[in-house]
Structures are given as C-alpha cells and as structure tokens.
N, C-alpha and C. Protein backbone atom coordinates (compact mmCIF):
# COMPACT_ATOMS: atom_id res chain seq x y z
N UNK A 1 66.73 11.32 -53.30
CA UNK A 1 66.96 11.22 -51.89
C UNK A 1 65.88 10.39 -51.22
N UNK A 2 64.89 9.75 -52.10
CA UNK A 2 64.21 8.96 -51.60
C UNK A 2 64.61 8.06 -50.48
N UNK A 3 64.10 7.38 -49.16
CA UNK A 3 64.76 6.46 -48.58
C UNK A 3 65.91 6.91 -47.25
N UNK A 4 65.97 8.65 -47.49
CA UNK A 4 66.75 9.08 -46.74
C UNK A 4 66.16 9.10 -45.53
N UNK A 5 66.76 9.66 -44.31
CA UNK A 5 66.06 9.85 -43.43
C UNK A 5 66.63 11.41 -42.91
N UNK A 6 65.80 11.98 -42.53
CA UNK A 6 66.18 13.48 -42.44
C UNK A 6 66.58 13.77 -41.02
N UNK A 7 67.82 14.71 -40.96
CA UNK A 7 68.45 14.89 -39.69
C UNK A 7 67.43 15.99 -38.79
N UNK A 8 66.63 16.37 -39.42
CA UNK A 8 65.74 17.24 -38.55
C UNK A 8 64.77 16.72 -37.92
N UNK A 9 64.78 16.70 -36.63
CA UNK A 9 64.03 16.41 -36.32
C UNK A 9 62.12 16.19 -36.27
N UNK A 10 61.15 15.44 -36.51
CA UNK A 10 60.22 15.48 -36.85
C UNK A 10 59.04 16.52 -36.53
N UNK A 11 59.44 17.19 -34.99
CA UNK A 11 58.56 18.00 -34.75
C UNK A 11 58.68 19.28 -34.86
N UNK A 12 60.23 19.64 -35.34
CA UNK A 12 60.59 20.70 -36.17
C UNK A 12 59.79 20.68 -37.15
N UNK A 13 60.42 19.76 -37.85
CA UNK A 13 59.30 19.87 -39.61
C UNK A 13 58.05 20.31 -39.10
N UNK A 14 57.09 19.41 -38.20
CA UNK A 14 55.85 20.05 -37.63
C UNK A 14 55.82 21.26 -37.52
N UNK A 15 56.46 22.14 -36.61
CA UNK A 15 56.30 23.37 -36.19
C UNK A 15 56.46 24.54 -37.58
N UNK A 16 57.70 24.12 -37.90
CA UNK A 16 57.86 24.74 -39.58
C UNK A 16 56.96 24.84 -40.34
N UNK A 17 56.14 24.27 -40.52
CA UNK A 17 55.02 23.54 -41.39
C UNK A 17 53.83 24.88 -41.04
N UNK A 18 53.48 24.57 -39.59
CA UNK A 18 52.50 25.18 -39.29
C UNK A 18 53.15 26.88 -38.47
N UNK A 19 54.26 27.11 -38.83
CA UNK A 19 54.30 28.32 -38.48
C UNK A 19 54.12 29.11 -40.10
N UNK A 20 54.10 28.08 -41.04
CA UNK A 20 54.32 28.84 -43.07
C UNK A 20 52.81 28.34 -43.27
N UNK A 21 52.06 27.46 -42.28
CA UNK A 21 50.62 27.55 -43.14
C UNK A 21 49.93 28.37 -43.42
N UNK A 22 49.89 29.69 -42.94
CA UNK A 22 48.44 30.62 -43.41
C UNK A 22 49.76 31.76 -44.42
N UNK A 23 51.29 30.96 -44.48
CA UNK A 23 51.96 32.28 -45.77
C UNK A 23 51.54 31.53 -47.23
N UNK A 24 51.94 32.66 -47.91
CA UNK A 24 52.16 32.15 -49.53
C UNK A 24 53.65 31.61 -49.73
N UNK A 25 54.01 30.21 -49.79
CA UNK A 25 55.23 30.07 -49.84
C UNK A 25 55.36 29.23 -50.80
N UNK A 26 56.00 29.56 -52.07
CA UNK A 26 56.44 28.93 -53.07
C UNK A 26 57.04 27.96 -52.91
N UNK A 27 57.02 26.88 -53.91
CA UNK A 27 57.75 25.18 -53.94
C UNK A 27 59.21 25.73 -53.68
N UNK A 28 59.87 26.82 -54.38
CA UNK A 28 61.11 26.82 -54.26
C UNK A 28 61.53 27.33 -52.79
N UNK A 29 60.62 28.21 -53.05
CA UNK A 29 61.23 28.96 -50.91
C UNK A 29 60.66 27.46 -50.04
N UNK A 30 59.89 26.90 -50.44
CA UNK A 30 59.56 25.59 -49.24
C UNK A 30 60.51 24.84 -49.37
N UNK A 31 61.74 24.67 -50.18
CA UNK A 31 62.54 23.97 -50.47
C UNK A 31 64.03 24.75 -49.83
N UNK A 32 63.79 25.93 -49.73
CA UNK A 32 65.14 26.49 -49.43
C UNK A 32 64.71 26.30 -47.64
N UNK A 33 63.84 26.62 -47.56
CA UNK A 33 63.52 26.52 -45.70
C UNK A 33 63.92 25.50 -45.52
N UNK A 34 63.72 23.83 -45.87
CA UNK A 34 64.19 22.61 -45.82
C UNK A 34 65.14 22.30 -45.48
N UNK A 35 66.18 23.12 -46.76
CA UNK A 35 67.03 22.54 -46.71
C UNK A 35 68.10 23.81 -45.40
N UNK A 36 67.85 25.23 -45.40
CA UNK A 36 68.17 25.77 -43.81
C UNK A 36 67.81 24.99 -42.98
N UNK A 37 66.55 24.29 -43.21
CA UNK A 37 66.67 23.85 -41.61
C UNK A 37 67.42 22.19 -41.49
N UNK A 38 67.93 21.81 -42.26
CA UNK A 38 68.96 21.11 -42.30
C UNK A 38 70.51 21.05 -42.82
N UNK A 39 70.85 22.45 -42.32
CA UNK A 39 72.28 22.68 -42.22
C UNK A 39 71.96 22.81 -40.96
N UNK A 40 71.01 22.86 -40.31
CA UNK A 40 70.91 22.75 -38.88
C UNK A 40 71.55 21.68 -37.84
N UNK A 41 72.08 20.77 -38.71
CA UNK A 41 71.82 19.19 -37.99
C UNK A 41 73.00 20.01 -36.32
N UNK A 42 73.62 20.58 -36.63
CA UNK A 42 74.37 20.49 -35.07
C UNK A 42 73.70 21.02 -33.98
N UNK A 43 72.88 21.32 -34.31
CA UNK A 43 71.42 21.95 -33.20
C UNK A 43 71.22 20.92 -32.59
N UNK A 44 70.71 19.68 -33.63
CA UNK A 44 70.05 18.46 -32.94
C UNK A 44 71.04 17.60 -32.33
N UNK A 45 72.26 18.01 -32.96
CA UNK A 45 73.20 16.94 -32.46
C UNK A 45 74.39 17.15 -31.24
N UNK A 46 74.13 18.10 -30.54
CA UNK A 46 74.42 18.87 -29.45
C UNK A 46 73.45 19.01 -28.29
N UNK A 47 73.82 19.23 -27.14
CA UNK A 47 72.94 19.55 -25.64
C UNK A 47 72.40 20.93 -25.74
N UNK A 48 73.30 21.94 -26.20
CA UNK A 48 73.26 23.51 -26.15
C UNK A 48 73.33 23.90 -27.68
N UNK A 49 72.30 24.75 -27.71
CA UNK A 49 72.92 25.56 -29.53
C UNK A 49 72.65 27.03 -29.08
N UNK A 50 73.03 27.78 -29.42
CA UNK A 50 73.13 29.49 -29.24
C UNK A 50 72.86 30.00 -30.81
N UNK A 51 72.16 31.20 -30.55
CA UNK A 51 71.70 31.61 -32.02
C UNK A 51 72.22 33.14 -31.21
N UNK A 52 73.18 33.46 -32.19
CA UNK A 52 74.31 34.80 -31.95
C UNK A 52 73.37 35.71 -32.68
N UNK A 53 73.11 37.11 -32.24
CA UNK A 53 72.50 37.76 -33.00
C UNK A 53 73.23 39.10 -32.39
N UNK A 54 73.58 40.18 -33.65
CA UNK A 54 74.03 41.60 -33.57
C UNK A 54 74.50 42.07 -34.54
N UNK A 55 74.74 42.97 -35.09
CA UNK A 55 75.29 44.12 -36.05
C UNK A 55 76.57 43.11 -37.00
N UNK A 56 76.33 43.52 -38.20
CA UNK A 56 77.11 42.65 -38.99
C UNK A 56 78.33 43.61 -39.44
N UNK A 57 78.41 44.93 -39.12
CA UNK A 57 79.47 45.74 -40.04
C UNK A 57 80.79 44.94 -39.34
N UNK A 58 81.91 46.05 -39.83
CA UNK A 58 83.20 45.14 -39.89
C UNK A 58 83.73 44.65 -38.25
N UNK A 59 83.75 45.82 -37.41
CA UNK A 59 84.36 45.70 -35.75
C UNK A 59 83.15 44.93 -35.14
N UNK A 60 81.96 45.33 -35.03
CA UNK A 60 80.84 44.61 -34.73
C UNK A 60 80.63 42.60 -34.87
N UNK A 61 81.14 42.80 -36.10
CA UNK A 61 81.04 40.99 -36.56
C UNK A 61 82.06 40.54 -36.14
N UNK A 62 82.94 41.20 -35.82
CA UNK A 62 84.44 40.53 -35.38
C UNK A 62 84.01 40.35 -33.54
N UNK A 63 83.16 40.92 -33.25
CA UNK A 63 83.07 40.58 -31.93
C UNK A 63 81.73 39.65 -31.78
N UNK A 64 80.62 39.14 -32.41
CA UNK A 64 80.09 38.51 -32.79
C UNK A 64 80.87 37.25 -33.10
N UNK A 65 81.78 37.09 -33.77
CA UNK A 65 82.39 36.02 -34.05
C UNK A 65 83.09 35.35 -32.50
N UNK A 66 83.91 36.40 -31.59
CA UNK A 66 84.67 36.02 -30.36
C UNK A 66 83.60 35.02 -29.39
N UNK A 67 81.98 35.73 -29.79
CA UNK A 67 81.31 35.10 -28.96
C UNK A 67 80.70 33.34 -29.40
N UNK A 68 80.76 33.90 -30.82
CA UNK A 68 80.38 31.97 -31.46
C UNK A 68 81.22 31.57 -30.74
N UNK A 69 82.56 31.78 -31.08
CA UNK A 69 84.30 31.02 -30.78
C UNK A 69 84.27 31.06 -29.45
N UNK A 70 83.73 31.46 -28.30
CA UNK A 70 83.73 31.19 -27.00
C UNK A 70 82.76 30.38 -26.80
N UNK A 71 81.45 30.07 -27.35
CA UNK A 71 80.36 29.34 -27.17
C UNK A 71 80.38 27.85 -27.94
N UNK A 72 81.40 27.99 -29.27
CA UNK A 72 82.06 26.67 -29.62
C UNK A 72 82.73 25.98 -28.72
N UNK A 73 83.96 26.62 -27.75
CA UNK A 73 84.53 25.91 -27.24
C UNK A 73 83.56 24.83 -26.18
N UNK A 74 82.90 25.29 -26.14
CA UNK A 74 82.41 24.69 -24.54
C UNK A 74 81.83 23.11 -25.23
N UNK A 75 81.79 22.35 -24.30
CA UNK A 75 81.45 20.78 -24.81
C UNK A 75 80.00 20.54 -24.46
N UNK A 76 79.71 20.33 -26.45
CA UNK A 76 78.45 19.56 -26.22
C UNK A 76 77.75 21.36 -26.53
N UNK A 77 78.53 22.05 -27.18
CA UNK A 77 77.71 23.24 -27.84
C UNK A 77 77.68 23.50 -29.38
N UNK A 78 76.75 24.41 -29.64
CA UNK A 78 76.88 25.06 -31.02
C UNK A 78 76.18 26.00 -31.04
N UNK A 79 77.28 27.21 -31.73
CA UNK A 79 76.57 28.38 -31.57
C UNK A 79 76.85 28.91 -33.49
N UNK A 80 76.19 30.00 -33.62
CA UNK A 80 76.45 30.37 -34.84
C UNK A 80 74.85 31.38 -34.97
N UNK A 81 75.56 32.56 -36.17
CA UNK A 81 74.55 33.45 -36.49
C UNK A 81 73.87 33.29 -37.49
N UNK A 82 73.04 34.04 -37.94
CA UNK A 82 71.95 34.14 -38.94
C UNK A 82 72.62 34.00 -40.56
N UNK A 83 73.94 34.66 -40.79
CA UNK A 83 74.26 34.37 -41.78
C UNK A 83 75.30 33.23 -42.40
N UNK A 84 75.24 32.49 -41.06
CA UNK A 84 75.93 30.82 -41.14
C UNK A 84 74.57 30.10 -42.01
N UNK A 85 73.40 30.54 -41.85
CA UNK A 85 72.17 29.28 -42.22
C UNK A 85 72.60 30.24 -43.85
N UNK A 86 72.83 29.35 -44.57
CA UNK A 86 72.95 29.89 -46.05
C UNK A 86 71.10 30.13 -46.51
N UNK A 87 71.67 30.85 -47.96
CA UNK A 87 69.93 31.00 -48.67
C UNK A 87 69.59 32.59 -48.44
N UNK A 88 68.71 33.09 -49.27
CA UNK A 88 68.12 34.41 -49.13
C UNK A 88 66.85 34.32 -49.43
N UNK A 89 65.88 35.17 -48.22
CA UNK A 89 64.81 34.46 -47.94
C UNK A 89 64.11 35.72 -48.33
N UNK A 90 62.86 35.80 -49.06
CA UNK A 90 62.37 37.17 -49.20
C UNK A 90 61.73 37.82 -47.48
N UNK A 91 61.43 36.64 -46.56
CA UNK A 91 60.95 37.24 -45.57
C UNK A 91 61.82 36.70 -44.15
N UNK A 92 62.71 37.63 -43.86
CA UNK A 92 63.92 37.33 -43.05
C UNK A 92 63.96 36.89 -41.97
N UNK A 93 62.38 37.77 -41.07
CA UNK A 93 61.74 37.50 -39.94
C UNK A 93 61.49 36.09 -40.12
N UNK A 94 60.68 35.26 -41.19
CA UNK A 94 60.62 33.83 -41.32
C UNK A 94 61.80 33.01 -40.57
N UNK A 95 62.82 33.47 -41.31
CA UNK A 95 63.68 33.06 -41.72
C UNK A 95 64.30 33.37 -39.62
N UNK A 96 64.57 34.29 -38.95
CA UNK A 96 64.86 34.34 -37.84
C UNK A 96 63.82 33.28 -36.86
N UNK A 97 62.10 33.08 -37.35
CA UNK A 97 61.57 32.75 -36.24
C UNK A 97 61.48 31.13 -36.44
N UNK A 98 61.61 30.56 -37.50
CA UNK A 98 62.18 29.32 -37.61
C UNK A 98 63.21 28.63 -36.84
N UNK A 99 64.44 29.42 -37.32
CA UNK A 99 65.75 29.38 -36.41
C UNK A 99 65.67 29.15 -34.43
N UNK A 100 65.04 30.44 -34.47
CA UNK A 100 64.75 30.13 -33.22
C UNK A 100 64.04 29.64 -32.31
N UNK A 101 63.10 28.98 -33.39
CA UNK A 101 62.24 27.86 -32.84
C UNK A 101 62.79 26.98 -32.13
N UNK A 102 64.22 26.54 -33.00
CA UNK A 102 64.77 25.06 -32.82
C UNK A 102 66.32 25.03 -31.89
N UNK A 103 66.25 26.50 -31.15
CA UNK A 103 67.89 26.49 -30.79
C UNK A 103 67.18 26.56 -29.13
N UNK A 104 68.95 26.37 -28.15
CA UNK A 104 68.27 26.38 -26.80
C UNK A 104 68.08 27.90 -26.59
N UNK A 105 69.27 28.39 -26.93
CA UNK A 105 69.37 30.00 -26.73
C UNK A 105 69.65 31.13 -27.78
N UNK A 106 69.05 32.08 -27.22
CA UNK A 106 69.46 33.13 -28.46
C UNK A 106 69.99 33.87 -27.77
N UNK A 107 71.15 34.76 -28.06
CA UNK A 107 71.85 35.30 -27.75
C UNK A 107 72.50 36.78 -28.50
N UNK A 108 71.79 37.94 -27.99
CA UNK A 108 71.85 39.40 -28.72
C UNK A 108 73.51 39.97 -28.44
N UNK A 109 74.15 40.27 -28.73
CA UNK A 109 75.07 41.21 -28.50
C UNK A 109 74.48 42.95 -28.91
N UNK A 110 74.65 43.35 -28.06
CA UNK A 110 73.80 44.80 -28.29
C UNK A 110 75.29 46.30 -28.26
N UNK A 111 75.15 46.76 -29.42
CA UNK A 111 76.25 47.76 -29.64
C UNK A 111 75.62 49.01 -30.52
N UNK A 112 75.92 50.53 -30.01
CA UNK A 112 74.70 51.45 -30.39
C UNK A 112 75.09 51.50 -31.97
N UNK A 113 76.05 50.84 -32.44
CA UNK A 113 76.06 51.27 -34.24
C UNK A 113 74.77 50.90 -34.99
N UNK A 114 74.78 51.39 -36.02
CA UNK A 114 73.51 51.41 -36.72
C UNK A 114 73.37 49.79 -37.64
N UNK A 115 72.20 49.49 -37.98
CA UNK A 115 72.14 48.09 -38.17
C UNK A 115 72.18 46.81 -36.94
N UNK A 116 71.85 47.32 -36.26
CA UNK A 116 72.29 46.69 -35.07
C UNK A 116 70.56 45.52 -34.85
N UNK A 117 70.72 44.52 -34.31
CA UNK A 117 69.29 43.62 -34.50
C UNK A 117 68.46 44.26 -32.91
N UNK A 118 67.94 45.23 -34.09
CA UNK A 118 66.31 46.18 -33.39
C UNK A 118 65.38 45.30 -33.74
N UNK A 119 64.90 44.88 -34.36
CA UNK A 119 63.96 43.56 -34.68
C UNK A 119 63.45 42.64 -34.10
N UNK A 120 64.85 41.98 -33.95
CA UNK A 120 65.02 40.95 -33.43
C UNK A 120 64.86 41.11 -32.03
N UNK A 121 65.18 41.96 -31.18
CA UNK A 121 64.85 42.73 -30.60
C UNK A 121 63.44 42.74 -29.49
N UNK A 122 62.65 43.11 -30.57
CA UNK A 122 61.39 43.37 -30.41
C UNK A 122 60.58 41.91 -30.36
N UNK A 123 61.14 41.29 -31.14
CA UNK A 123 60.72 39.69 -31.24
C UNK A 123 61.17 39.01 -30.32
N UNK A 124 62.18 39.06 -29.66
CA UNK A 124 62.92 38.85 -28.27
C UNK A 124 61.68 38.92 -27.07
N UNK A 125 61.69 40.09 -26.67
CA UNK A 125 60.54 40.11 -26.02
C UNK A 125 59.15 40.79 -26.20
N UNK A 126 58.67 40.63 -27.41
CA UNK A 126 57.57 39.73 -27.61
C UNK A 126 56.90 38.85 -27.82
N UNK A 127 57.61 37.77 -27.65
CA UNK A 127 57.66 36.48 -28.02
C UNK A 127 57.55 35.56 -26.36
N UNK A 128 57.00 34.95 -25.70
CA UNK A 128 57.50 34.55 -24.07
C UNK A 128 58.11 33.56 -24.52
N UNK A 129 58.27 32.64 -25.47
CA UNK A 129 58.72 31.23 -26.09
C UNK A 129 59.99 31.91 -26.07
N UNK A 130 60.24 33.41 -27.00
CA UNK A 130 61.71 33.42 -27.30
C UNK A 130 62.44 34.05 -26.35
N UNK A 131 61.61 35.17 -25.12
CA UNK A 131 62.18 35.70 -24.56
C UNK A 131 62.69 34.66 -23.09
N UNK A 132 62.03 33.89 -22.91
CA UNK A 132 62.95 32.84 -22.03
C UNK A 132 63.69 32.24 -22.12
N UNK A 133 64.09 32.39 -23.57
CA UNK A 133 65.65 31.66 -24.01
C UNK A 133 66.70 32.55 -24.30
N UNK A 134 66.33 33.72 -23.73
CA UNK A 134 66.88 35.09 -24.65
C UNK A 134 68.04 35.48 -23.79
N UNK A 135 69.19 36.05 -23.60
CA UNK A 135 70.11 36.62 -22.95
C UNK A 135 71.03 37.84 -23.93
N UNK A 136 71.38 38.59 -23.62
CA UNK A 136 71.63 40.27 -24.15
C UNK A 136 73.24 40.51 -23.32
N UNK A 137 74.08 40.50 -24.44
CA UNK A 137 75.56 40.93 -24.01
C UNK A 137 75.44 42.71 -24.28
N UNK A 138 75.14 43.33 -23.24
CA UNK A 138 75.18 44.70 -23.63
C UNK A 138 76.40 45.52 -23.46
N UNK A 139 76.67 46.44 -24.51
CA UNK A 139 77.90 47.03 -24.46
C UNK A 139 77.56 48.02 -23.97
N UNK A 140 79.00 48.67 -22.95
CA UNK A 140 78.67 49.74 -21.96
C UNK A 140 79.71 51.33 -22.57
N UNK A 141 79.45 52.33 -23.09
CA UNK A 141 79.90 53.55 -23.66
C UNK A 141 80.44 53.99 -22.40
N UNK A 142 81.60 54.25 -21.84
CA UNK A 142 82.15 55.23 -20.25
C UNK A 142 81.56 56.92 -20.91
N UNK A 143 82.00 57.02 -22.40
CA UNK A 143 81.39 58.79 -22.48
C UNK A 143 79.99 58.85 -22.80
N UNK A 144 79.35 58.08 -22.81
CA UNK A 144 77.70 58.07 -22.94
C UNK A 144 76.49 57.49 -21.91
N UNK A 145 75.79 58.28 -21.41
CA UNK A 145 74.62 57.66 -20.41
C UNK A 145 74.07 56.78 -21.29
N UNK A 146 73.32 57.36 -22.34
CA UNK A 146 72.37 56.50 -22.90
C UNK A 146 72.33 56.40 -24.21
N UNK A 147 73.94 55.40 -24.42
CA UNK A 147 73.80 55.36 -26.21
C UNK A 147 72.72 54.37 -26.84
N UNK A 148 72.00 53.88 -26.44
CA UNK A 148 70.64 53.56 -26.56
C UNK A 148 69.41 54.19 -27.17
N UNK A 149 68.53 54.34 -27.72
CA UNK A 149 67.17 54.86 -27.49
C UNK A 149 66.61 54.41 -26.15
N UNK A 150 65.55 54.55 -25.82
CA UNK A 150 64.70 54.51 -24.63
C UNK A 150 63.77 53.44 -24.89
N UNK A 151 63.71 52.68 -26.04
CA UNK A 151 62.95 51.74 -26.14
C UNK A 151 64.08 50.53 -25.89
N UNK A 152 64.97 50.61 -26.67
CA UNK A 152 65.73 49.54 -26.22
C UNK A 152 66.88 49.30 -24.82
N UNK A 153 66.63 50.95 -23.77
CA UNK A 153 66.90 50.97 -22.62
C UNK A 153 65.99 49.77 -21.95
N UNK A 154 64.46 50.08 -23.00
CA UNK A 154 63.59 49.59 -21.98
C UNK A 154 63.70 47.82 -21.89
N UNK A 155 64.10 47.20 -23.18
CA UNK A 155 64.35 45.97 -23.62
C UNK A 155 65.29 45.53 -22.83
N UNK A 156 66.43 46.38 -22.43
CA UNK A 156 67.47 45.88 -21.35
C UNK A 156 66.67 45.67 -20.19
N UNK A 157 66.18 46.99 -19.51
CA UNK A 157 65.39 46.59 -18.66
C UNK A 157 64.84 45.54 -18.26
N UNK A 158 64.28 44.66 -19.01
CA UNK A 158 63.22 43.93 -19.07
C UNK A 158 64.49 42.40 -19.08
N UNK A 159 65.62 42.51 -19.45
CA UNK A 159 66.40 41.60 -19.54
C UNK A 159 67.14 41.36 -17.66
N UNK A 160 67.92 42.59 -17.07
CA UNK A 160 68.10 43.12 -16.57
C UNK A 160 67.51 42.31 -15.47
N UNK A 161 65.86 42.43 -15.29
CA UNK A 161 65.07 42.33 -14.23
C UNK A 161 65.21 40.20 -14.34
N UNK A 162 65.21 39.85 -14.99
CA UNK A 162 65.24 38.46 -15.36
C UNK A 162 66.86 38.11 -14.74
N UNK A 163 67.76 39.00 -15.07
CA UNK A 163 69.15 38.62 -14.48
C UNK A 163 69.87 37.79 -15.71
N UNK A 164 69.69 38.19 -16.85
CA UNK A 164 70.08 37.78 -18.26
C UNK A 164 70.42 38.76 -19.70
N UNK A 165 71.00 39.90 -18.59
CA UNK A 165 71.79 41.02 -19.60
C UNK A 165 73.61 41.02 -18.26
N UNK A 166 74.07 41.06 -19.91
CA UNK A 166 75.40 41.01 -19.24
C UNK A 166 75.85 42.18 -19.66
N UNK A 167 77.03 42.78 -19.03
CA UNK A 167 77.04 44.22 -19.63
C UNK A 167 78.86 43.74 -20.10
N UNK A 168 79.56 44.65 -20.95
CA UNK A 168 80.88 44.48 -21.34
C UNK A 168 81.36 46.12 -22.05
N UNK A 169 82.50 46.34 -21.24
CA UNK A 169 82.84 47.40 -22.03
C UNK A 169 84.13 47.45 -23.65
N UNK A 170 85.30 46.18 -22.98
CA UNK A 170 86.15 45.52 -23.74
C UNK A 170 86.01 44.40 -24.40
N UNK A 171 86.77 44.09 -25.61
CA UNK A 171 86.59 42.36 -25.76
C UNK A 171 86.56 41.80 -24.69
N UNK A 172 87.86 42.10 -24.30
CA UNK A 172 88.25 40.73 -23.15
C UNK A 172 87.12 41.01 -22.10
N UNK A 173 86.28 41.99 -21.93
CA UNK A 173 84.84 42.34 -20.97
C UNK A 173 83.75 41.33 -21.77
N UNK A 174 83.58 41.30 -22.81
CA UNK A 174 82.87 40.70 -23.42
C UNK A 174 83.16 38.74 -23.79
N UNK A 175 84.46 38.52 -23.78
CA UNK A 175 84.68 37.22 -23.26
C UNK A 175 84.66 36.58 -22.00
N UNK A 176 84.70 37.71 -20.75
CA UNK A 176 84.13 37.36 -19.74
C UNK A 176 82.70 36.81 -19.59
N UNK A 177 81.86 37.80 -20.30
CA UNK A 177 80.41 38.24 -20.11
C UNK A 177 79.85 36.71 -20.75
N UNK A 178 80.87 37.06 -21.92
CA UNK A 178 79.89 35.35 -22.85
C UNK A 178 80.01 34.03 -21.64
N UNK A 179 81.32 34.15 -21.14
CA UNK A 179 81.56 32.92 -20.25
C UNK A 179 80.09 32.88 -19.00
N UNK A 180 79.70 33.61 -18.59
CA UNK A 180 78.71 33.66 -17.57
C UNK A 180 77.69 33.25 -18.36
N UNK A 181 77.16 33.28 -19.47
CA UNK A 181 75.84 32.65 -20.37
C UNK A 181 76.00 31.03 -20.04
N UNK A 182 74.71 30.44 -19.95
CA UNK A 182 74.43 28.86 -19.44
C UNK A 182 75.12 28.11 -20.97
C-alpha cells in the first residue's frame, strides 16, 4: 500500500497516536486501530457523523438501529454504532474514545435494561470535549418514577440543564425525539 494516501485524516492519526502513547500497544492492535479508524472514511466525508450509543440486546438494538436510519436519512450525515467499526479490541474504552474523538456527535439512547452504555456514560460527562457533543434520547417508563439509578438520574440531569436530553416513550416518540437532534 505504499504510495497510498490515507482517507483519515492527518490530525486524527495525530490525536490517535498520542492518545495510545503512554499504552502498551502491540504492532498488531496498532494495526487494527488503523485500520478502525479507516472504515471511518464517512466521518470525514460528510458535514455531520453521529456515534449511536445504547444497549445491544434484541428490542433495544432494534431501536438503536431506527435512530442510525433516521440520522442516515438526513443529507450530508452519518451515523452508526460501536459495533459497525469492525475488530475486537482488548481495551474497548480505547476503542470508544478514539471513535469519539473524530465524530460531530455522540448520541446515547438511554433504556433501564441491563447492559445498557453506563460507561460510556460516565465518559460522556466526564469528558467536556465529549460532553459538548453529547445528546441523550431518554426513555420515559408511565409505571415507573425512577427506572434509573440516581447516578444516572443525575447524568440526565446534567443533560437536561444543557437542553440536550430528549425524552421518548414510543418508537414513533423516539423518531420524533431523534428528529429534534442537530
């Protein structure tokens, strides 16, 4: 591939570089990051990219998916989740804070089933880089006050006050909700 020229942009590679300098990262994992971050190219080659993040079980991903497929349509976007970037990374968090280095927005769908991105989450807003790109489709329970914990009440909160949590009780609530995201 000598001679090529790489669709990633150069100050990606930069940032990549120096967000893996102080890890131990093997020739082969430096090679699989590479090449994730060039299945990337529609990031660079788009105005808007959305990085979908929420619960992968079966009803969960199916509504995860409604929101790529609403965030595809729009012109001059690309959206897609964590398990679109192929590869298995021993350190996943890597593997998320890379990603979202290079997208405009990230975008949580929040639903109380278990597996749900608590993590990510936390990296959301602790992060000010990621939490200003951050927006939270929260799902609303009618028989539950607080199907939540209290920490991630508090994460809404904190979304909430910014004016970048959308709430949805139905799909079709939740294809609304995605439509209001920039």
């Amino acid at each position: 591939m000598e001679g090529e020229t790489s669709p990633v942009p150069d100050e990606v590679l930069t940032s990549a570089k120096e967000r893996l300098e102080g890890e131990d990262v093997s020739l082969a994992d430096n090679e699989e990051i590479l090449h994730a971050l060039s299945e990337l190219t529609p990031v660079y080659e788009n105005d808007r990219s959305y990085f979908v993040l929420g619960n992968y079980d079966r009803g969960p991903i199916r509504r995860l998916n409604i929101v790529v497929d609403r965030l595809n349509r729009r012109t001059d976007a690309y959206a897609f989740r964590m398990v679109d970037v192929r590869g298995e990374w021993d350190n996943s968090i890597q593997k998320f804070c890379l990603i979202a280095d290079v997208v405009t927005y990230l975008v949580g769908v929040a639903e109380k089933e278990p597996s749900d991105f608590l993590v990510e989450q936390g990296l959301l807003v602790g992060t000010v880089e990621y939490f200003s790109k951050s927006h939270v489709l929260k799902r609303e329970y009618e028989d539950e006050d607080h199907p939540f914990g209290w920490m991630q009440d508090g994460v809404f909160d904190l979304f909430e006050r910014e004016g970048r949590l959308y709430r949805w009780r139905a799909e079709a609530d939740l294809v609304e909700a995605t439509g209001e995201l920039p």
